[in-house]
N, C-alpha and C. Protein backbone atom coordinates (compact mmCIF):
# COMPACT_ATOMS: atom_id res chain seq x y z
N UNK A 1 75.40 117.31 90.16
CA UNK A 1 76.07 118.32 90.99
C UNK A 1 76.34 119.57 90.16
N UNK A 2 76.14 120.46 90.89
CA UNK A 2 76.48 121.97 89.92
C UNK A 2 78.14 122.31 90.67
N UNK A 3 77.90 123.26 89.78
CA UNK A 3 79.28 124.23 90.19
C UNK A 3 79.75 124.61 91.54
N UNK A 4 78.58 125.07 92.48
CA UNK A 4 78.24 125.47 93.47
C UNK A 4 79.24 124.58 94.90
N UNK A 5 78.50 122.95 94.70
CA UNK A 5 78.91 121.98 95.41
C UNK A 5 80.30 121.81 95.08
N UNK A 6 80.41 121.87 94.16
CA UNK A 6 81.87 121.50 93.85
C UNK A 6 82.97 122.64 94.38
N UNK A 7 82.89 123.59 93.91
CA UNK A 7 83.06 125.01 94.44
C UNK A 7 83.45 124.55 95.82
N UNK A 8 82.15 124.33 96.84
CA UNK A 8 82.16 124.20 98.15
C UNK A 8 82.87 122.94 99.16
N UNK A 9 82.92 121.80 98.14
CA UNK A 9 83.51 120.81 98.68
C UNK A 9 85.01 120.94 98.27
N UNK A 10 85.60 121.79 97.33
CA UNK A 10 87.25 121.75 97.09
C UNK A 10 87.97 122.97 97.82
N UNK A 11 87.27 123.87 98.40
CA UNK A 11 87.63 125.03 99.05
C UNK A 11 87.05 125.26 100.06
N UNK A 12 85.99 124.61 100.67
CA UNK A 12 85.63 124.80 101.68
C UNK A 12 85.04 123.94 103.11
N UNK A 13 86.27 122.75 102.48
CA UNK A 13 85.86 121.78 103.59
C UNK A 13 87.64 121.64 103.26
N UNK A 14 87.45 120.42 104.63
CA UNK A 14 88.90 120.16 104.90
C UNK A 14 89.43 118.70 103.43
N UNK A 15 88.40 117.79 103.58
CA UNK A 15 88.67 117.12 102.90
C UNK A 15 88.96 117.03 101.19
N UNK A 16 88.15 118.34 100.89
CA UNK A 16 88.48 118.99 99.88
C UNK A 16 90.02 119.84 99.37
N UNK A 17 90.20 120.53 100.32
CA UNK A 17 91.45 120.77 100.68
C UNK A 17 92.64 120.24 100.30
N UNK A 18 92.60 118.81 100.91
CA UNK A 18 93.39 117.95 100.78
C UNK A 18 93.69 117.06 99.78
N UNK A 19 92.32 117.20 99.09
CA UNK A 19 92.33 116.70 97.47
C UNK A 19 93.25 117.48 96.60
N UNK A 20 92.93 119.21 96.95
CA UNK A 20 93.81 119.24 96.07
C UNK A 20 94.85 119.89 96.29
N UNK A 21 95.75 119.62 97.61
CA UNK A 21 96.99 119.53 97.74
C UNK A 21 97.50 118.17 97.23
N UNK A 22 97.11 117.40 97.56
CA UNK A 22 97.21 115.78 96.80
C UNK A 22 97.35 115.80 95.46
N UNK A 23 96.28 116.34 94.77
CA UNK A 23 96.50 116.39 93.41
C UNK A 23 97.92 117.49 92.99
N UNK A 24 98.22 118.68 93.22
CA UNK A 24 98.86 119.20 93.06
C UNK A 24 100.26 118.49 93.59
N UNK A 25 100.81 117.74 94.49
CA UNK A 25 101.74 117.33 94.57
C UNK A 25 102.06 115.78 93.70
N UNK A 26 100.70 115.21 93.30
CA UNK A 26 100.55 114.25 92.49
C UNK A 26 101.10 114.49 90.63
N UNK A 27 100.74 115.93 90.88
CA UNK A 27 101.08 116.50 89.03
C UNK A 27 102.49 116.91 89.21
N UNK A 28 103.11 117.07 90.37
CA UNK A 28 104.32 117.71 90.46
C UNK A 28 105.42 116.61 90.32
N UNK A 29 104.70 115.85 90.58
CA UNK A 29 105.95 114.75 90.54
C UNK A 29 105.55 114.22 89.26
N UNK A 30 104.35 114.03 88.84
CA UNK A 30 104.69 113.44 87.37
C UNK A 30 105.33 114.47 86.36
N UNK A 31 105.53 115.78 86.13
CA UNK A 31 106.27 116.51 86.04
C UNK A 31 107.26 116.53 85.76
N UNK A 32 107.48 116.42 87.24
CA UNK A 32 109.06 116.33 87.26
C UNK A 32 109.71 114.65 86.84
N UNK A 33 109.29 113.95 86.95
CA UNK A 33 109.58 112.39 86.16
C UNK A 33 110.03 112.46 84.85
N UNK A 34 109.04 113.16 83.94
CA UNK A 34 108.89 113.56 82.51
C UNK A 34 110.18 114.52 82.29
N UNK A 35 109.79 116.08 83.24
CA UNK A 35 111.41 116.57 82.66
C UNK A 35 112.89 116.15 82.59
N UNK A 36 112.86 114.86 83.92
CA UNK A 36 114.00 114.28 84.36
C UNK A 36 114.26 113.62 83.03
N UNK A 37 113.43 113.18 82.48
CA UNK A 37 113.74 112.11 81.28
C UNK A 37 114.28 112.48 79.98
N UNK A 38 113.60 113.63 80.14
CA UNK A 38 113.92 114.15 78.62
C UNK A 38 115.26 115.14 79.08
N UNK A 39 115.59 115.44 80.16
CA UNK A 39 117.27 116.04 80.29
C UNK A 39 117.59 115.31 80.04
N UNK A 40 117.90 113.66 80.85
CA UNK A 40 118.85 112.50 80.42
C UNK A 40 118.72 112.48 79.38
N UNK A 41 117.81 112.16 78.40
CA UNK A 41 117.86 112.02 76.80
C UNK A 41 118.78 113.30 76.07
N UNK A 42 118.59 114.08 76.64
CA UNK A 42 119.50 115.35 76.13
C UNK A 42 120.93 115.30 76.14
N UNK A 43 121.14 115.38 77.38
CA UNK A 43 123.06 114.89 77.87
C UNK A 43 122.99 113.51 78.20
N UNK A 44 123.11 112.66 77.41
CA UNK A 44 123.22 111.35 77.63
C UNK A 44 124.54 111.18 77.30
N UNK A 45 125.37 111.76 76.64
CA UNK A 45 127.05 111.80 76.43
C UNK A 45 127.46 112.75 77.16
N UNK A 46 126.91 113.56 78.00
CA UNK A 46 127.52 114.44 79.13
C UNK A 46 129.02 113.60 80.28
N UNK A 47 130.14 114.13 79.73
CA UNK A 47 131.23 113.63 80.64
C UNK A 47 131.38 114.49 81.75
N UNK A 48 131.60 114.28 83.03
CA UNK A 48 132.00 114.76 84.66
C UNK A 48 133.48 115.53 83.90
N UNK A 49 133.20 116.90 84.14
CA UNK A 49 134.49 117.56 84.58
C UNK A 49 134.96 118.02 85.58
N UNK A 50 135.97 118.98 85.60
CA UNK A 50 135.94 119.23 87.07
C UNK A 50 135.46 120.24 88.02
N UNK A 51 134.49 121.00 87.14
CA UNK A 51 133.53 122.17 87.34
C UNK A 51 131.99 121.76 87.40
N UNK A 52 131.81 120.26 87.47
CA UNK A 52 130.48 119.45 87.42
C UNK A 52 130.61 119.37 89.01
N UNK A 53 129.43 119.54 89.58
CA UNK A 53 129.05 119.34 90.79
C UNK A 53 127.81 118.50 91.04
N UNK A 54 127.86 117.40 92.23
CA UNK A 54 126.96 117.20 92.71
C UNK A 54 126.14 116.72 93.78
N UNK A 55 124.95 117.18 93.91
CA UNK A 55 124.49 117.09 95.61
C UNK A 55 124.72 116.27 96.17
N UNK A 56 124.61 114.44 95.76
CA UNK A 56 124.84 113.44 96.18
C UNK A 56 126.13 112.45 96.40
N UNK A 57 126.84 113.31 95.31
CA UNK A 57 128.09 112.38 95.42
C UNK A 57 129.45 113.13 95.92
N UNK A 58 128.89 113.83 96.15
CA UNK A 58 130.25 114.50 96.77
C UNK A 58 130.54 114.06 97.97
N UNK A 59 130.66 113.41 99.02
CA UNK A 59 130.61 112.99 100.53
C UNK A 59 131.95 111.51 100.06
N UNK A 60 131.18 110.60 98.75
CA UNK A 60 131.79 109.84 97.99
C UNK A 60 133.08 110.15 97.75
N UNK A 61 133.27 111.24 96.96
CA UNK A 61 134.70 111.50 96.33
C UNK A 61 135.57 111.92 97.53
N UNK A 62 135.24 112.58 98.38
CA UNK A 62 135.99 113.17 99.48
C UNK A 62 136.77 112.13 100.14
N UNK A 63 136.00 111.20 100.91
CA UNK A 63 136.17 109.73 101.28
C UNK A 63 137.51 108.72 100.99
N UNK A 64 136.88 108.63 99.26
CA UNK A 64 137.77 108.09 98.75
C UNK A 64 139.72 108.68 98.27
N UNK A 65 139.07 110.07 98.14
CA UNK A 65 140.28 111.08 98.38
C UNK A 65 141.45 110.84 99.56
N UNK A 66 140.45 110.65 100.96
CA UNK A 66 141.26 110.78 102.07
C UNK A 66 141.41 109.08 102.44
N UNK A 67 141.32 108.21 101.98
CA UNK A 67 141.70 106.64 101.84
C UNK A 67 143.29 106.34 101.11
């Protein structure tokens, strides 16, 4: 296969297309896996103050607040 086909099957068909939205959301998450890891390794003694926020647990604290 030359350049040409290849060229033509990743940009100019559908199924091509979709390869490499696939791939691109495939590298994005390994990515992001890798940076996740090496933050935790970074602040791994990181203590919650009271200027720490976060997306998921806040619904939690509220809850337990009004109990």
């Amino acid at each position: 296969m030359d350049f040409g086909h290849i060229y033509h099957f990743l940009f100019e068909t559908m199924p091509g297309i979709a390869c490499l939205v696939g791939g691109g959301i495939v590298i994005s998450i390994i990515l992001c896996i890798i940076l996740e890891r090496r933050t935790r390794k970074i602040f791994v003694n990181h203590e919650k103050s009271a200027d720490d926020w976060s997306l998921f647990d806040d619904d939690d604290e509220e809850e337990s607040e009004e109990n």
